[in-house]
Protein backbone atom coordinates (compact mmCIF):
# COMPACT_ATOMS: atom_id res chain seq x y z
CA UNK A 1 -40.24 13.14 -109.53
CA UNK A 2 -41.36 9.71 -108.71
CA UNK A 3 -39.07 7.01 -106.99
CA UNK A 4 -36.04 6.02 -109.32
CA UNK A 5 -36.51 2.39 -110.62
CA UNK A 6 -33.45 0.69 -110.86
CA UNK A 7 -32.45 -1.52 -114.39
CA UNK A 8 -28.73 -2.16 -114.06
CA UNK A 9 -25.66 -0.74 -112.30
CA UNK A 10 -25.49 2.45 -113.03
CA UNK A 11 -28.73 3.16 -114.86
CA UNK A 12 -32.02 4.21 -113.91
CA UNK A 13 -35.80 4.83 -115.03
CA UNK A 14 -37.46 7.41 -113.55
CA UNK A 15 -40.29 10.13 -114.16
CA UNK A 16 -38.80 13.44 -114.93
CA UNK A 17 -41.38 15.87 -114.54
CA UNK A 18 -43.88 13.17 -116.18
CA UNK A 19 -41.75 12.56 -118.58
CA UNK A 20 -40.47 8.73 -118.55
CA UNK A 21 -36.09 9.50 -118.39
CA UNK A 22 -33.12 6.95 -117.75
CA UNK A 23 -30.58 8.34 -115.07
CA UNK A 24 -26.75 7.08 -115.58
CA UNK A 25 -23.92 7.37 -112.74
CA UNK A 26 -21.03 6.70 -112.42
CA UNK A 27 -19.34 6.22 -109.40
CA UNK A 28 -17.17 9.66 -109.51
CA UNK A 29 -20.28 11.25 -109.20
CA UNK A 30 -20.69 12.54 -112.85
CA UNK A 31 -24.43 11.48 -114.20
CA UNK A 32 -26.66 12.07 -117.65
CA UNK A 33 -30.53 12.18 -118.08
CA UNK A 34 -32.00 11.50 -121.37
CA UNK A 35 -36.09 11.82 -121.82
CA UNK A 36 -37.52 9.03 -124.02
CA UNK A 37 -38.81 12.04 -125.70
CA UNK A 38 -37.13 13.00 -128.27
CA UNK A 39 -33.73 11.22 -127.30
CA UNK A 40 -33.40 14.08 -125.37
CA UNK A 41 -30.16 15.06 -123.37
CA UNK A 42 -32.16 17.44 -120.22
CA UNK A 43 -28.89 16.76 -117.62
CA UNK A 44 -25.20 15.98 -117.76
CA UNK A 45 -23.18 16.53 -114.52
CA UNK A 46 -19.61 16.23 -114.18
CA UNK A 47 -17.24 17.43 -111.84
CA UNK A 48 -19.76 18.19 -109.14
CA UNK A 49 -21.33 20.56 -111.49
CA UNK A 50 -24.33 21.05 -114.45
CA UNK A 51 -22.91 21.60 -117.65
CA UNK A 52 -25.97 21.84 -119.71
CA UNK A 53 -28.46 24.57 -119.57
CA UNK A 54 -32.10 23.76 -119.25
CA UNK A 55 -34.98 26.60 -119.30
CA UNK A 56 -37.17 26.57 -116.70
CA UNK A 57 -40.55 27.52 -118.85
CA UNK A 58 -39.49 24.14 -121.23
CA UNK A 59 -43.13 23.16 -121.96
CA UNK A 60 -42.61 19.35 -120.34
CA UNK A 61 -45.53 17.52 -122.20
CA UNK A 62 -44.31 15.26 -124.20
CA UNK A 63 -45.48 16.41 -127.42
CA UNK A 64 -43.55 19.77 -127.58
CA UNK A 65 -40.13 20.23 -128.19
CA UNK A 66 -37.71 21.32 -125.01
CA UNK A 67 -35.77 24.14 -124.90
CA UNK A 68 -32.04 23.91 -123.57
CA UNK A 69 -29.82 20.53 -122.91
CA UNK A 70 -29.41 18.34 -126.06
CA UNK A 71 -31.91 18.68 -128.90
CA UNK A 72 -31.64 16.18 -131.74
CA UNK A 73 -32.03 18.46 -134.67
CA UNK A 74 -32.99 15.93 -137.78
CA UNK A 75 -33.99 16.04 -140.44
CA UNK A 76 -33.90 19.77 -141.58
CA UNK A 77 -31.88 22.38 -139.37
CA UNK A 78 -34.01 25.15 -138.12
CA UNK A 79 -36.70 26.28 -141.29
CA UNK A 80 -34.67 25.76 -144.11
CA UNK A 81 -37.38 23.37 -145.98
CA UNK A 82 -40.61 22.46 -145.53
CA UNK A 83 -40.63 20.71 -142.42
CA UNK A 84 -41.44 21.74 -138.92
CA UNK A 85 -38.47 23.78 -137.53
CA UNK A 86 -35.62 21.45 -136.45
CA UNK A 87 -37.05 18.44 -138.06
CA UNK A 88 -39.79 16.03 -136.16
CA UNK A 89 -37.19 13.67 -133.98
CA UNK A 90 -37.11 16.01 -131.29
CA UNK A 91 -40.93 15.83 -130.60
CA UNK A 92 -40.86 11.89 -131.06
CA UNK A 93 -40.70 8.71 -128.75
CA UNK A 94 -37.52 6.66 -129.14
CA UNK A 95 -37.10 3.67 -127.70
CA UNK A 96 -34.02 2.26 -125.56
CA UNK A 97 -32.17 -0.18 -127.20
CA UNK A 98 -31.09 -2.54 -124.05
CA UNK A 99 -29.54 -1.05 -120.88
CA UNK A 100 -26.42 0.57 -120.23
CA UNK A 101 -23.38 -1.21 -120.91
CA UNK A 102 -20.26 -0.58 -119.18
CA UNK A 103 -17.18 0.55 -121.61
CA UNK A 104 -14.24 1.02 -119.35
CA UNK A 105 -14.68 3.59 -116.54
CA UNK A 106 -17.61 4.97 -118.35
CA UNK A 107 -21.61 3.73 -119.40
CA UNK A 108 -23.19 3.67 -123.04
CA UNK A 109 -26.67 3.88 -124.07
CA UNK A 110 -28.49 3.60 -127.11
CA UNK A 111 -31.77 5.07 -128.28
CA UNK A 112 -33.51 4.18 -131.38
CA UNK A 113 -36.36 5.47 -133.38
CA UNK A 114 -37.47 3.93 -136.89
CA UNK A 115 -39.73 5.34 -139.58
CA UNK A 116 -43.24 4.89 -139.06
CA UNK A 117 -46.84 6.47 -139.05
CA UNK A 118 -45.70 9.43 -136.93
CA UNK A 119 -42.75 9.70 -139.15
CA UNK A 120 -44.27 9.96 -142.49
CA UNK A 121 -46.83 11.96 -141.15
CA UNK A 122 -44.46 14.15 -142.02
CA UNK A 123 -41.87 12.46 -144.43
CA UNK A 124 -41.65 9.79 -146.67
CA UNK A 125 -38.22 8.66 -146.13
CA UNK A 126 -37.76 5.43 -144.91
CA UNK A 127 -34.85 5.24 -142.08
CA UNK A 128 -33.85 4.38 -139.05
CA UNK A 129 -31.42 6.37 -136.21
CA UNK A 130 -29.75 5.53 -133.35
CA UNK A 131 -28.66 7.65 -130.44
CA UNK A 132 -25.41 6.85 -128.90
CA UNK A 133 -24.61 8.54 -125.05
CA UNK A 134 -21.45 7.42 -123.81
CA UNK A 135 -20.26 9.38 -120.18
CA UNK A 136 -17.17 8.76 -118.79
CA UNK A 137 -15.74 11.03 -116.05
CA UNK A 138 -15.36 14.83 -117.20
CA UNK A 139 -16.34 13.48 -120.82
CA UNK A 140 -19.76 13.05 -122.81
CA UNK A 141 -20.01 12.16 -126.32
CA UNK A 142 -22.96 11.83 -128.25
CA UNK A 143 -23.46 10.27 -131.39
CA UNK A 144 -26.09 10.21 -134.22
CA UNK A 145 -26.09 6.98 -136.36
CA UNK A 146 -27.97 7.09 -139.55
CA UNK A 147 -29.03 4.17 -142.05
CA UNK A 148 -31.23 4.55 -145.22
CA UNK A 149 -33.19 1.76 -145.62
CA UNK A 150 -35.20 3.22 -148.03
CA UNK A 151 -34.80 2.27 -152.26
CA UNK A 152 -34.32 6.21 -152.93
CA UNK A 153 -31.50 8.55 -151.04
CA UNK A 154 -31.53 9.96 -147.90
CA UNK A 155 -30.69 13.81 -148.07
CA UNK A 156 -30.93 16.03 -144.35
CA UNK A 157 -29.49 18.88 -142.45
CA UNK A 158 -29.59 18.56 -138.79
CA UNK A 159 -27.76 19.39 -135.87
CA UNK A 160 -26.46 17.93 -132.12
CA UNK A 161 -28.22 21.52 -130.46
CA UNK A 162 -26.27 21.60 -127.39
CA UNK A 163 -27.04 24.14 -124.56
CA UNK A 164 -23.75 24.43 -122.66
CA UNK A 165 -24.68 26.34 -119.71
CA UNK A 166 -22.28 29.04 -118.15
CA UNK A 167 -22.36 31.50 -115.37
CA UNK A 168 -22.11 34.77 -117.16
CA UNK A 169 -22.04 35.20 -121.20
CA UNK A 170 -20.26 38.81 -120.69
CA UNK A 171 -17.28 36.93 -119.52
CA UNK A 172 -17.33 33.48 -121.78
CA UNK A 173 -15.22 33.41 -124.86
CA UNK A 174 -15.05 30.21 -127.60
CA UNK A 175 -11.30 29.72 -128.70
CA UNK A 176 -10.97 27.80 -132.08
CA UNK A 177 -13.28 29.03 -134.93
CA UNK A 178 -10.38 31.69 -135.54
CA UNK A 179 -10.26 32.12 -139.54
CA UNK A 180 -13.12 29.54 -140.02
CA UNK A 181 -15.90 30.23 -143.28
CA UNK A 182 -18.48 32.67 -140.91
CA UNK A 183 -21.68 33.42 -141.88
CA UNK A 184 -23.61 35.77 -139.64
CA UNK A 185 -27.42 34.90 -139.82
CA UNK A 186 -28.56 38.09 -137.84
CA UNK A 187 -26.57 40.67 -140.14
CA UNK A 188 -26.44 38.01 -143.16
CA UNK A 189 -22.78 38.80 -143.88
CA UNK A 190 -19.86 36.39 -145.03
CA UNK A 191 -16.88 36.55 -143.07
CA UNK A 192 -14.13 34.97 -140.72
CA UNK A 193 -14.03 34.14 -137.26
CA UNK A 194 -12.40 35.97 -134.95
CA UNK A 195 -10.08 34.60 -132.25
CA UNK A 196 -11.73 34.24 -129.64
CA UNK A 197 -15.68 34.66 -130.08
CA UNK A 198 -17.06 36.76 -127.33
CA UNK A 199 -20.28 37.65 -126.98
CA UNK A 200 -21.94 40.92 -126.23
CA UNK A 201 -25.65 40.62 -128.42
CA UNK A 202 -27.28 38.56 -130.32
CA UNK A 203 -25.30 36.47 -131.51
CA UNK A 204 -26.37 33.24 -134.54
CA UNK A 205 -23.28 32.16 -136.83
CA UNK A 206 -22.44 29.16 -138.97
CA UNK A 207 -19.02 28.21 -139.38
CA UNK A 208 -17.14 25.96 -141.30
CA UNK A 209 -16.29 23.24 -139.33
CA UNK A 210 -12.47 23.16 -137.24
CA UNK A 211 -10.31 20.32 -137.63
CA UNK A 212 -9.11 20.84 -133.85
CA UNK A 213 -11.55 20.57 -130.67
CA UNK A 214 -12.80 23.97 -129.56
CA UNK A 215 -12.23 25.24 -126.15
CA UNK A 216 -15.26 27.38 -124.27
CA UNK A 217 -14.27 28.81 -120.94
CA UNK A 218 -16.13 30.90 -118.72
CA UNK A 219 -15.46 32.48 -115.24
CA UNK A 220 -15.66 28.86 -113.41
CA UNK A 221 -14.66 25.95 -116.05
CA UNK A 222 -13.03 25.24 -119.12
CA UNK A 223 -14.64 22.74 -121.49
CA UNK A 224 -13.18 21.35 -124.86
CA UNK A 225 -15.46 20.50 -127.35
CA UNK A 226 -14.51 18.00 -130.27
CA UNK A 227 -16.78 16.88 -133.29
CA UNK A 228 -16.55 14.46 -136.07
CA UNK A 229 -15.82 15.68 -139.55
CA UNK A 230 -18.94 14.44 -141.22
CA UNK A 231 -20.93 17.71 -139.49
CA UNK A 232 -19.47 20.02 -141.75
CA UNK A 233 -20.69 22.92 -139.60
CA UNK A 234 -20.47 24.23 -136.30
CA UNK A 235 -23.27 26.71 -135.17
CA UNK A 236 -22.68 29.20 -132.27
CA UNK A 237 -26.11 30.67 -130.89
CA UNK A 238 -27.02 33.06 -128.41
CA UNK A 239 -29.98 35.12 -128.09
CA UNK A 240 -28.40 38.08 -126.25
CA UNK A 241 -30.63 40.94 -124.26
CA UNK A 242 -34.26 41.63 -125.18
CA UNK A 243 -34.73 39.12 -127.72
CA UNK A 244 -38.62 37.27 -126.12
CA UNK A 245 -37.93 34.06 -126.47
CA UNK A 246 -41.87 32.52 -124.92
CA UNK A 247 -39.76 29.50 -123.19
CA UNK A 248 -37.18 31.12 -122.07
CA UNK A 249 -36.69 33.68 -118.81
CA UNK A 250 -35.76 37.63 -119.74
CA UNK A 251 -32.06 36.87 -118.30
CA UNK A 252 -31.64 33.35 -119.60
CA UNK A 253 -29.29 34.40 -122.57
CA UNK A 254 -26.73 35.57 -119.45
CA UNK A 255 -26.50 31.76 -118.36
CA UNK A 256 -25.90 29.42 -122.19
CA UNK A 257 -23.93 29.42 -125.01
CA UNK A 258 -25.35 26.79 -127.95
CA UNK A 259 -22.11 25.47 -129.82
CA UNK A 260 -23.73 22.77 -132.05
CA UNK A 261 -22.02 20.00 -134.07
CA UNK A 262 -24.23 20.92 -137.37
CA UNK A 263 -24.90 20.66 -141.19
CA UNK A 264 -26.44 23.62 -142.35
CA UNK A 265 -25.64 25.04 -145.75
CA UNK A 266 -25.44 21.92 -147.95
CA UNK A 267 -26.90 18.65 -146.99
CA UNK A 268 -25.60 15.27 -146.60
CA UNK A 269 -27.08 12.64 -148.93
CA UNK A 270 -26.73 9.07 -147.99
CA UNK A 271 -27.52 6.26 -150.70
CA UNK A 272 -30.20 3.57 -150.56
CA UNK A 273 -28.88 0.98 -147.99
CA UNK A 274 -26.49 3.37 -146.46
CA UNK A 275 -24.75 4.56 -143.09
CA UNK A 276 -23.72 7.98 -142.05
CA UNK A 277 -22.53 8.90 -138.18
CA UNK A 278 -21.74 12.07 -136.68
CA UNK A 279 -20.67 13.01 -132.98
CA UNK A 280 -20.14 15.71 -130.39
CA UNK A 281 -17.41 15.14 -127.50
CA UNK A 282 -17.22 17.31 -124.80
CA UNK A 283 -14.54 16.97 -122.13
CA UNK A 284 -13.82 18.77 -118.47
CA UNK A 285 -10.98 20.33 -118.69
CA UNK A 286 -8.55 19.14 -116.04
């Protein structure tokens, strides 16, 4: 990693295993790194500790997508329609709108990234997102602005693919999706969620979305995990044992648990000229 470069209080540009990132801190100690590539969320530390997983075989080349912290899932969620999995955003440039701003005790950043040749090299749709990152002590919340600037709608699934990591699946449980809409994608069976979600095996669900923040807590913290109710979904992911996975390690599945803010099963359409904005807030529990 090459020297950091500092831009403003707080901020920094640095290298990140080639990969051109911006470093926030704040002074509690808490800090974020997000890769130009991709908008990409590969670090967010808060109370001393990592709270996002990040697999150490992520191909780091700028043209792949990474696997673990924050993927920006957008246009199409996973293969359901005919572009690449997870949309194209993930494998993109953005650029950095500004530098950090301070918001109170905490630091905002923006990333951008507008339609284009790369774009319609795999769409048509003319757009434009922006990528809001806003830490504050024991809190991150990202958000996903959308326009349309095109003359026809804008119709997408997508997802905010977050990789929370944790120190031992056996003993993490997910309180809040109790007697949500379930579907299970690896049996493909309609049901309801239980109360709590524990996981012992593979484990890929879609749930309609909570109206209350859920809580994930595992043998050393206690997050709570809030999203806005324009992602109608929330997806819980986890690969379990002896699923091979090429970028991930044999015993990685022991040390994550994906809780996305999502829309999955019916898309959002915005009109020509429109907005849409969705978010993910996750807090340290205290």
């Amino acid at each position: 990693m090459s020297t950091p470069q500092s831009t403003t209080s707080g901020q920094a540009e640095e290298s990140f295993h080639g990969l051109p990132s911006l470093l926030l801190q704040l002074p509690s100690g808490d800090s974020l790194r997000v890769l130009r590539h991709g908008a990409h969320v590969v670090s967010w530390v808060a109370g001393g500790q990592e709270r996002l997983y990040l697999s150490p075989k992520s191909v780091l080349d700028g043209q792949a997508a990474i696997r673990g912290g924050v993927p920006v899932c957008f246009p199409q969620f996973n293969m359901r329609g005919p572009l690449p999995k997870h949309g194209f955003v993930r494998n993109l440039p953005w650029e950095v709108d500004g530098a950090a701003r301070m918001l109170g005790d905490g630091l905002s950043l923006t990333l951008q990234l507008r339609d284009g040749a790369a774009t319609r090299a795999y769409w048509p749709q003319a757009f434009e997102a922006r990528f809001t990152l806003l830490l504050r002590p024991g809190e991150l919340q990202l958000t996903l602005d959308l326009r349309n600037t095109d003359t026809q709608p804008l119709s997408f699934s997508g997802a905010l693919h977050t990789y929370f990591a944790v120190n031992d699946i056996a003993q993490t449980r997910l309180e809040g999706l109790g007697g949500q809409a379930e579907w299970d994608s690896v049996r493909d069976v309609h049901g309801q969620g239980a109360e709590p979600l524990r996981f012992t095996e593979e484990f890929d669900r879609v749930y309609q979305a909570a109206a209350q923040p859920l809580t994930l807590q595992d043998s050393a913290a206690r997050l709570t995990i809030a999203q806005s109710a324009s992602w109608g979904h929330t997806v819980v992911w986890n690969p379990g044992a002896g699923k091979v996975i090429p970028d991930l390690t044999d015993d990685a599945y022991r040390h994550f648990l994906c809780v996305e803010a999502a829309q999955v099963l019916t898309p959002v359409t915005v009109p020509p000229g429109g907005t849409w904005q969705g978010w993910q807030r996750s807090t340290l529990a205290r």
